[in-house]
PDB file of N, CA and C in Angstrom:
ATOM      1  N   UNK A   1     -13.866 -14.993  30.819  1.00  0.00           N
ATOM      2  CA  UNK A   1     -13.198 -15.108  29.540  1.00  0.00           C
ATOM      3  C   UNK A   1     -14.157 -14.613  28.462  1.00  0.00           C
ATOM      4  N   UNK A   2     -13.199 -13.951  27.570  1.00  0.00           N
ATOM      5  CA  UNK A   2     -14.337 -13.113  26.278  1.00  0.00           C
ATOM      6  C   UNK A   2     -14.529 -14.137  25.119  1.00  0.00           C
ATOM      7  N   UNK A   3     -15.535 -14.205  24.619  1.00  0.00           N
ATOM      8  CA  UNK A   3     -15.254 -14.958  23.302  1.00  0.00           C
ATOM      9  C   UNK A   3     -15.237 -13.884  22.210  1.00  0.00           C
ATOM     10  N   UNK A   4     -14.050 -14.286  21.203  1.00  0.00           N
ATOM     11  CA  UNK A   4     -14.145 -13.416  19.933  1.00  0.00           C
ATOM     12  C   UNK A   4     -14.435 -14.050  18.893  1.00  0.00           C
ATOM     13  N   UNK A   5     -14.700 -13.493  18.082  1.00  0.00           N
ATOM     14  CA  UNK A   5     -15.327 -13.982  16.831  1.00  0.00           C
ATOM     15  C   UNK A   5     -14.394 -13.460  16.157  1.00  0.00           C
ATOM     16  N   UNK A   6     -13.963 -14.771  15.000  1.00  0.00           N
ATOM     17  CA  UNK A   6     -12.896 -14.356  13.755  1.00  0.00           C
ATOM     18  C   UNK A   6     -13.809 -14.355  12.489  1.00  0.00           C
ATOM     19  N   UNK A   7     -14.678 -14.279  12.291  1.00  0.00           N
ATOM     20  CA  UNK A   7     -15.901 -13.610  11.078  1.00  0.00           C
ATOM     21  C   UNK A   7     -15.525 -12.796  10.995  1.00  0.00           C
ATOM     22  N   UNK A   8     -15.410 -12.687   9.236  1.00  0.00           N
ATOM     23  CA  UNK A   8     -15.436 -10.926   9.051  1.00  0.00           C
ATOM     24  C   UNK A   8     -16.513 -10.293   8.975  1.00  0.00           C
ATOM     25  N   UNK A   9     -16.685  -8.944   9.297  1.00  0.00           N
ATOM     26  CA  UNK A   9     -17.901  -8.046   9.429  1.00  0.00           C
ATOM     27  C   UNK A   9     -17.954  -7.376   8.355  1.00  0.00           C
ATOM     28  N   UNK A  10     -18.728  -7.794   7.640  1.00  0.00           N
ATOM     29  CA  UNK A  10     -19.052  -6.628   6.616  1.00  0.00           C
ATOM     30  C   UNK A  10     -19.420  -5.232   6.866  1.00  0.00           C
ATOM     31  N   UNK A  11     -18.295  -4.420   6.984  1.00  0.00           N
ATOM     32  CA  UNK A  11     -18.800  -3.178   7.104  1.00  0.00           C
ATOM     33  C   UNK A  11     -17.511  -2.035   5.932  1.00  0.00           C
ATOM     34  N   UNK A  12     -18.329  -1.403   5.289  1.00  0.00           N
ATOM     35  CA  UNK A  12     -18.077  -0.456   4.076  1.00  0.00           C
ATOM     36  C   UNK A  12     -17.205   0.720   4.657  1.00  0.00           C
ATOM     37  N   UNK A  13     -15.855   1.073   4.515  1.00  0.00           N
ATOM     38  CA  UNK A  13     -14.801   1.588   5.079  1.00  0.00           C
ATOM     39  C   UNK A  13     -14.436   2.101   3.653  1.00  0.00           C
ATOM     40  N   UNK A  14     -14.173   3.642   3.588  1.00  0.00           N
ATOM     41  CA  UNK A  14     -13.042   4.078   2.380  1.00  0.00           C
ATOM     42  C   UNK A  14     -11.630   4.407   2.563  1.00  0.00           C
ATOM     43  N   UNK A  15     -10.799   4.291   2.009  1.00  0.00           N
ATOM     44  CA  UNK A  15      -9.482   4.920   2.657  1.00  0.00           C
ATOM     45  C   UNK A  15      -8.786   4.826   1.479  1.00  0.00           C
ATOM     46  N   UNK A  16      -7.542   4.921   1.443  1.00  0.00           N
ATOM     47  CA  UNK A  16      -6.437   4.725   0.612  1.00  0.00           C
ATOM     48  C   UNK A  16      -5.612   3.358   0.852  1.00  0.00           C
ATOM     49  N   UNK A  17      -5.508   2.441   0.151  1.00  0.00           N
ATOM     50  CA  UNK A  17      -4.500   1.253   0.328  1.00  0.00           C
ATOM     51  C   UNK A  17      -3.330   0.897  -0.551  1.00  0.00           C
ATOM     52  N   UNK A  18      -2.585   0.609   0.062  1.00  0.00           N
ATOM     53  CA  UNK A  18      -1.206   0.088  -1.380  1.00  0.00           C
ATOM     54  C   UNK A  18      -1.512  -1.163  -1.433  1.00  0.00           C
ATOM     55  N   UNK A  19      -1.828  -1.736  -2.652  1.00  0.00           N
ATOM     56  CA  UNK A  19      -1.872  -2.816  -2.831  1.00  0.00           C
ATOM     57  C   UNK A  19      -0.784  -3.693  -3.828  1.00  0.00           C
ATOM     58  N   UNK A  20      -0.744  -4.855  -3.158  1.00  0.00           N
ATOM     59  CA  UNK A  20       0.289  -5.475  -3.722  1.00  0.00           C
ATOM     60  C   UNK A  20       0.086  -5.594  -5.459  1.00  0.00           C
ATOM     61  N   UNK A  21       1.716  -5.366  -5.484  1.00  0.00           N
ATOM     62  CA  UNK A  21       1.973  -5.161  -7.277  1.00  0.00           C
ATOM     63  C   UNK A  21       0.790  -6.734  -8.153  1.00  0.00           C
ATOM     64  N   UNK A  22       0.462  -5.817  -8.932  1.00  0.00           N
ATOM     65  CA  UNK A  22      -0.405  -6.571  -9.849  1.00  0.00           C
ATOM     66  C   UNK A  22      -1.626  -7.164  -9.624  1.00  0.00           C
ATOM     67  N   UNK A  23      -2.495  -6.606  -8.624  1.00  0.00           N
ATOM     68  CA  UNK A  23      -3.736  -6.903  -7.816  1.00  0.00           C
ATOM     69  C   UNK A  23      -4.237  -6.280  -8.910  1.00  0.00           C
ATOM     70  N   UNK A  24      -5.537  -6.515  -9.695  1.00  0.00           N
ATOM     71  CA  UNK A  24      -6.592  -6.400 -10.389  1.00  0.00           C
ATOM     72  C   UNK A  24      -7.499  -5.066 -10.130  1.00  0.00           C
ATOM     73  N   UNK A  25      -8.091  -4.945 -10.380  1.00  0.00           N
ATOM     74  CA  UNK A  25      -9.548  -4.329  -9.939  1.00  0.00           C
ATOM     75  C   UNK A  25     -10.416  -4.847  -9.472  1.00  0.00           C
ATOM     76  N   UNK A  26     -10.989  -4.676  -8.322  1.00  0.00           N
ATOM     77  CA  UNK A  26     -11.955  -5.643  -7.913  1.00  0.00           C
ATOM     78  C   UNK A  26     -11.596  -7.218  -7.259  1.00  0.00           C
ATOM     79  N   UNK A  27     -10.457  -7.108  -7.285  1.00  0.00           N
ATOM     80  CA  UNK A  27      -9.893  -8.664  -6.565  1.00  0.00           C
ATOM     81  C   UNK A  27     -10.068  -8.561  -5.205  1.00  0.00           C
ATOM     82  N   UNK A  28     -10.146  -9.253  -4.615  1.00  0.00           N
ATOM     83  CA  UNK A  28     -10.285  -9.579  -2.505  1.00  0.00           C
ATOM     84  C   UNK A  28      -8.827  -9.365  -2.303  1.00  0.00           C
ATOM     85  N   UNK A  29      -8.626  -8.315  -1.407  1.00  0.00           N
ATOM     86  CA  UNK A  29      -7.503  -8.234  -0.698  1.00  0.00           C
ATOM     87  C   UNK A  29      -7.513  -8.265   0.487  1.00  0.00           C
ATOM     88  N   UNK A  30      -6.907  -8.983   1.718  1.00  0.00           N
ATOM     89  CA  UNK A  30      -6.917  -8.876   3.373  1.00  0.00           C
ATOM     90  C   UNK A  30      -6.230  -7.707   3.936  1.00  0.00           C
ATOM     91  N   UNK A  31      -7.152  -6.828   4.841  1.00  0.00           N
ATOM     92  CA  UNK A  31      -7.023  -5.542   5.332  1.00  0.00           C
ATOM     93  C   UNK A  31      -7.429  -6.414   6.644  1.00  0.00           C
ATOM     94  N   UNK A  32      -6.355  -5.612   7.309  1.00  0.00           N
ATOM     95  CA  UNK A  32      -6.259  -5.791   9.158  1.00  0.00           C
ATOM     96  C   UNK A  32      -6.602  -4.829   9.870  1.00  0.00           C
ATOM     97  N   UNK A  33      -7.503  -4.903  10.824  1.00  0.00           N
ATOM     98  CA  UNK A  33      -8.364  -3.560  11.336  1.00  0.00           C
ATOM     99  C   UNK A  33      -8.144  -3.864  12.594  1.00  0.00           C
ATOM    100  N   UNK A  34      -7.996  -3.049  13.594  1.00  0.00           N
ATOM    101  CA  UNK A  34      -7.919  -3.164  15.580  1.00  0.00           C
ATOM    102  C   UNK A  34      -9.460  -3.205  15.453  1.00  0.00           C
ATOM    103  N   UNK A  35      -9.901  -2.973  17.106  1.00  0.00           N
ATOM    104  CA  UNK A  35     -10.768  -3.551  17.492  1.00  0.00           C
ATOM    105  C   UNK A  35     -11.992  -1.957  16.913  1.00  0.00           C
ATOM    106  N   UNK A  36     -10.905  -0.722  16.656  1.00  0.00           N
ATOM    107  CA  UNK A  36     -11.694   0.352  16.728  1.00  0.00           C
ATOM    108  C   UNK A  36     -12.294   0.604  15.372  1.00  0.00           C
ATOM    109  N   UNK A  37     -11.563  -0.266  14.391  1.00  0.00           N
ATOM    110  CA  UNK A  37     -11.683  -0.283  12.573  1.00  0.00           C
ATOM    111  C   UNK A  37     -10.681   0.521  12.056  1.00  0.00           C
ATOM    112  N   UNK A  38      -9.710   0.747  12.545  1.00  0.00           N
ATOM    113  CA  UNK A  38      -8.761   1.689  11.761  1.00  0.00           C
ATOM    114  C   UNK A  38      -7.500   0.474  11.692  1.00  0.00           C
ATOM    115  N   UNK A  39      -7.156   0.736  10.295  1.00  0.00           N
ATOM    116  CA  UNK A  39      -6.002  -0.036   9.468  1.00  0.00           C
ATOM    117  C   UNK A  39      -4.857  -0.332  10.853  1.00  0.00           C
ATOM    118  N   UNK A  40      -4.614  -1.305  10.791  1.00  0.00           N
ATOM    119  CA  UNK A  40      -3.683  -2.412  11.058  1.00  0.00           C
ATOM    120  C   UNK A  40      -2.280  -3.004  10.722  1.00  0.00           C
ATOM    121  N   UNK A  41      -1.291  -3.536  11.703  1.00  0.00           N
ATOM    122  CA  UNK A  41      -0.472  -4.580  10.781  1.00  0.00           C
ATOM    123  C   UNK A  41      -1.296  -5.852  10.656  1.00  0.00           C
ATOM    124  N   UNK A  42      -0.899  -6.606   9.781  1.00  0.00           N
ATOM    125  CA  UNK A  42      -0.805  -8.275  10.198  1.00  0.00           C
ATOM    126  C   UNK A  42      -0.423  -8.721  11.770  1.00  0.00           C
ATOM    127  N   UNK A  43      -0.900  -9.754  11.762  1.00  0.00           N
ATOM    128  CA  UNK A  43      -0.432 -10.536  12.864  1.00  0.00           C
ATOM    129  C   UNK A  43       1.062 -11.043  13.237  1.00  0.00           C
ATOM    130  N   UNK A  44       1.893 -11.157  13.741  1.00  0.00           N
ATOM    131  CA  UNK A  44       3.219 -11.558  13.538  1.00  0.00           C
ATOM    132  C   UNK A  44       2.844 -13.015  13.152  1.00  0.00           C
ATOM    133  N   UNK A  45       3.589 -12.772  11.897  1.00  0.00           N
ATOM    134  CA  UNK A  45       4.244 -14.381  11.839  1.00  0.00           C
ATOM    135  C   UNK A  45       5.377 -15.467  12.715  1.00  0.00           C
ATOM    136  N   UNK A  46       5.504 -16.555  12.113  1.00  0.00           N
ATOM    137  CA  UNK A  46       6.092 -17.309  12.792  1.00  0.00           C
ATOM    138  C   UNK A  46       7.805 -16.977  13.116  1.00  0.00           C
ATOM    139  N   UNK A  47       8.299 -16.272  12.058  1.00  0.00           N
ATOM    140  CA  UNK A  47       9.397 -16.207  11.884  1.00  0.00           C
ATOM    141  C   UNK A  47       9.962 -14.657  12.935  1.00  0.00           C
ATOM    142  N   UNK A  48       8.616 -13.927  13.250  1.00  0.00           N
ATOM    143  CA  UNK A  48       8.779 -12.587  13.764  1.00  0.00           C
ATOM    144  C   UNK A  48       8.912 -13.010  15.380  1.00  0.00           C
ATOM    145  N   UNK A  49       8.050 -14.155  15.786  1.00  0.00           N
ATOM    146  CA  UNK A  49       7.696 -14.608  16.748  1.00  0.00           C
ATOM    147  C   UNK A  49       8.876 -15.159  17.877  1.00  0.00           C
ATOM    148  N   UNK A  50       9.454 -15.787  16.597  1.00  0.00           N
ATOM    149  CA  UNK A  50      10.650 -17.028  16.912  1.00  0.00           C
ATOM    150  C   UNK A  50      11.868 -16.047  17.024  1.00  0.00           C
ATOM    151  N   UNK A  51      12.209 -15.028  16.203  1.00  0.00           N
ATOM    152  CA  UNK A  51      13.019 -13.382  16.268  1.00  0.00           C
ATOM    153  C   UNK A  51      12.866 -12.649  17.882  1.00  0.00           C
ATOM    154  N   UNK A  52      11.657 -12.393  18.165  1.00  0.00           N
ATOM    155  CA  UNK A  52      11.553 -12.146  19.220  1.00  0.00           C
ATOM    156  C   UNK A  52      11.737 -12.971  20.548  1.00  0.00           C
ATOM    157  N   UNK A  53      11.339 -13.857  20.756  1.00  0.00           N
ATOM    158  CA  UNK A  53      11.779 -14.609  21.352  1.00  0.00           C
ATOM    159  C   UNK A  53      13.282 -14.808  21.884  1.00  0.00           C
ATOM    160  N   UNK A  54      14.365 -15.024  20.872  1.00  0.00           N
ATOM    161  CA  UNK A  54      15.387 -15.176  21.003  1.00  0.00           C
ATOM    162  C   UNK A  54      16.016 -13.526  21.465  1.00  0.00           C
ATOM    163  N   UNK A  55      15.509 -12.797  21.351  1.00  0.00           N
ATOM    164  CA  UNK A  55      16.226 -11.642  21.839  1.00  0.00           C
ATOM    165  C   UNK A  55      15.688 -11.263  22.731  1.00  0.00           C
ATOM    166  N   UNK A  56      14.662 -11.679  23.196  1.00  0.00           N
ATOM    167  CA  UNK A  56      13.907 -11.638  25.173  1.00  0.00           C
ATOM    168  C   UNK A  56      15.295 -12.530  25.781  1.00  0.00           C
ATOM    169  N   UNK A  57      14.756 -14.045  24.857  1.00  0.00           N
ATOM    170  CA  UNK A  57      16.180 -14.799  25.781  1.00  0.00           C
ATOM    171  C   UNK A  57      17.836 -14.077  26.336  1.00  0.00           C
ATOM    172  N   UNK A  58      18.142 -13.262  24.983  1.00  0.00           N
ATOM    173  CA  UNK A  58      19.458 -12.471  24.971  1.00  0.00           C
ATOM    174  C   UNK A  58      19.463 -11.688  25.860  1.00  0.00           C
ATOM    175  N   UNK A  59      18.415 -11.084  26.130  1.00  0.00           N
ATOM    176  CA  UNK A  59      18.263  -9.941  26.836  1.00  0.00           C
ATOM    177  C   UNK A  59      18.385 -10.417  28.559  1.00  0.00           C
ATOM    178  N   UNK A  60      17.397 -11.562  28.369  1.00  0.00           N
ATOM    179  CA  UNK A  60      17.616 -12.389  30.016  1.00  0.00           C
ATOM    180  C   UNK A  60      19.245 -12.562  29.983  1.00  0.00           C
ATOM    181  N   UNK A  61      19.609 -12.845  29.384  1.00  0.00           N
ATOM    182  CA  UNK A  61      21.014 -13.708  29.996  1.00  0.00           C
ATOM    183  C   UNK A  61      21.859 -12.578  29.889  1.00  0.00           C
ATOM    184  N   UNK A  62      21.531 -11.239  29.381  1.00  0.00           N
ATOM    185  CA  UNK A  62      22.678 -10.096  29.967  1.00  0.00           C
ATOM    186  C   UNK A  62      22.472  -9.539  31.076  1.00  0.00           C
ATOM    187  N   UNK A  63      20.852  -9.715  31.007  1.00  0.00           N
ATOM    188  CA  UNK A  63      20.565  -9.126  32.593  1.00  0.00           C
ATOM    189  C   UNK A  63      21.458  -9.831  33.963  1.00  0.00           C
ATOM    190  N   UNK A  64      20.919 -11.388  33.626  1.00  0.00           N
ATOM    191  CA  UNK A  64      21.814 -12.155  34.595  1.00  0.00           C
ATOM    192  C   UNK A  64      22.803 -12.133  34.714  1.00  0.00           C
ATOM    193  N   UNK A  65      23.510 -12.189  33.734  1.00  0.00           N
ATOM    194  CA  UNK A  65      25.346 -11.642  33.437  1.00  0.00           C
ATOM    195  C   UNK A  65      25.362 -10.358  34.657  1.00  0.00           C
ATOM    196  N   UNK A  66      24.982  -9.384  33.914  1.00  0.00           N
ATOM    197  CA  UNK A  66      25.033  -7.800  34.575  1.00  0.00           C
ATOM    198  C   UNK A  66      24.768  -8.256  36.421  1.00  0.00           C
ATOM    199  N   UNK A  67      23.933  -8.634  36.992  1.00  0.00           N
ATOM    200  CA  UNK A  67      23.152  -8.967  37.936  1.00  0.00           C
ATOM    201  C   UNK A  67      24.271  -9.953  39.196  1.00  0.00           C
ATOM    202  N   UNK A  68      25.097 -11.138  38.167  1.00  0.00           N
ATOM    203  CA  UNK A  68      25.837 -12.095  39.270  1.00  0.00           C
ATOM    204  C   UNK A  68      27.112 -11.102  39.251  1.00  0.00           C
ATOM    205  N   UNK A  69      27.208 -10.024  38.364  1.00  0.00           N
ATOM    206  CA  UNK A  69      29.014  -9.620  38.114  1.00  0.00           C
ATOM    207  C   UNK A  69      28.847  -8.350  39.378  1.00  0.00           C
ATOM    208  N   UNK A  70      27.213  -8.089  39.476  1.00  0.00           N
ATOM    209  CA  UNK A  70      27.639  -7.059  40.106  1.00  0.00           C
ATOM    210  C   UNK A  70      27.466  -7.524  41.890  1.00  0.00           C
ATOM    211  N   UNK A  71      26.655  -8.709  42.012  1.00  0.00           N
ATOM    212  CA  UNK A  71      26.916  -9.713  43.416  1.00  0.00           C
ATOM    213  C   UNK A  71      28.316  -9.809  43.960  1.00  0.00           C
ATOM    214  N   UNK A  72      29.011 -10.416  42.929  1.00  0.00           N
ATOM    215  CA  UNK A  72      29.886 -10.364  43.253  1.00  0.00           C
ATOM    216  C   UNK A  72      30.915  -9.355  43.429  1.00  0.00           C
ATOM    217  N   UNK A  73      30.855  -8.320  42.647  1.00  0.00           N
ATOM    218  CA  UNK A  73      32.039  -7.042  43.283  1.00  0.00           C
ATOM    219  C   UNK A  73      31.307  -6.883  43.990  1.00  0.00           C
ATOM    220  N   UNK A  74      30.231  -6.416  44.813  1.00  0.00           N
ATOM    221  CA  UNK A  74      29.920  -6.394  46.023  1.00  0.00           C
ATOM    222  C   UNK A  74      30.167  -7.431  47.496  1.00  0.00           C
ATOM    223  N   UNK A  75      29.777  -8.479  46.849  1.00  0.00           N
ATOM    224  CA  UNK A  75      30.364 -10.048  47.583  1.00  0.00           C
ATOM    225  C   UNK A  75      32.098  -8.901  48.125  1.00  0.00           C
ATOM    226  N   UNK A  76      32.588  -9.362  47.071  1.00  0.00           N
ATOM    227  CA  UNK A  76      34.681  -9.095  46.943  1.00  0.00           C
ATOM    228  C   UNK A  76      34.872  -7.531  48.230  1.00  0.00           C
ATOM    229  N   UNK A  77      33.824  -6.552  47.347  1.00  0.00           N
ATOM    230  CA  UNK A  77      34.170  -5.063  48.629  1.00  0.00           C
ATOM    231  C   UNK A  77      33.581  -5.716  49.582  1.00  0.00           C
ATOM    232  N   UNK A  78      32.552  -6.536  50.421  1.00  0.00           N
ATOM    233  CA  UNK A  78      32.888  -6.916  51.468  1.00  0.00           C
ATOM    234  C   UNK A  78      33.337  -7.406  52.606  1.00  0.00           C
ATOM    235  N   UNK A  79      34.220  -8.206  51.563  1.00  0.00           N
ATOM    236  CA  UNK A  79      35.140  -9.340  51.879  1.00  0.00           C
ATOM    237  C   UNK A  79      36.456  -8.295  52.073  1.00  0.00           C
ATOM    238  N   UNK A  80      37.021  -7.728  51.501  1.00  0.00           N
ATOM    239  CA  UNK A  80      38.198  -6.517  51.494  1.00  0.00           C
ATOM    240  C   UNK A  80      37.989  -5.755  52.910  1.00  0.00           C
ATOM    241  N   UNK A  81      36.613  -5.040  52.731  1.00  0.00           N
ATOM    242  CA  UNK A  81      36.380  -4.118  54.224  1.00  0.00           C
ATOM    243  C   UNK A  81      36.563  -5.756  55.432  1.00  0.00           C
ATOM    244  N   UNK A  82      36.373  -6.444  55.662  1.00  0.00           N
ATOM    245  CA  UNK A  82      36.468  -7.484  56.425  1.00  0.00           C
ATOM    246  C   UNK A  82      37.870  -7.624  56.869  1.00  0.00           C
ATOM    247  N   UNK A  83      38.630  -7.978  55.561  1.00  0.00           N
ATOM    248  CA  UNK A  83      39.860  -8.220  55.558  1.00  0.00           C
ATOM    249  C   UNK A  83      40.640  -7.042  56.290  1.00  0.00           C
ATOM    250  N   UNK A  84      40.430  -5.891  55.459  1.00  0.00           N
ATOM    251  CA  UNK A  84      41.365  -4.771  55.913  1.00  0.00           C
ATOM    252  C   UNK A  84      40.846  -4.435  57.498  1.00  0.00           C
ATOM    253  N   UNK A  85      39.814  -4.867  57.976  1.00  0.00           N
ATOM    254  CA  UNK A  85      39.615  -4.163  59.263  1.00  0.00           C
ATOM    255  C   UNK A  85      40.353  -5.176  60.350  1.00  0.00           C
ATOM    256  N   UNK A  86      40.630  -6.443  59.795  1.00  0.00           N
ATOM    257  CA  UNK A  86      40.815  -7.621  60.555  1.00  0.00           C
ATOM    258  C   UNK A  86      42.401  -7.403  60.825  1.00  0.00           C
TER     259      UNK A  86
END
């Protein structure tokens, strides 16, 4: 297991940023960097989290849908070839 460190690193980066309406000059703003230093999203929030989630779930239960409907027309054509040969 890795340990990470959530310290920020002071290290001097130039770029271009949009900053939120009415930020100052010189005020602290939070910039999100990957592991390589190049600009970032945020982290998902709670609400992105809980979004996703529920549409993994959706997604399971069409699969399963899709999955027993097609058991069964298969189940039924074998039951038919059975029937009709009988």
């Amino acid at each position: 297991m890795t340990k990470h460190t959530l310290e920020p690193v002071a290290q001097v980066r130039t770029g271009i940023l949009f900053l939120p309406f009415g930020a100052s000059a010189g005020s602290a703003v939070p910039v999100w960097v990957d592991r390589a230093g190049q600009l970032a999203d945020p982290p998902a929030g709670r609400v992105q989290l809980v979004t996703r989630s529920h549409r993994a779930e959706e997604v399971a239960d069409g699969t399963l849908a899709i999955a027993l409907i097609a058991a069964s027309w298969l189940a039924r054509r074998a039951l038919d070839r059975r029937r009709m040969a009988a």
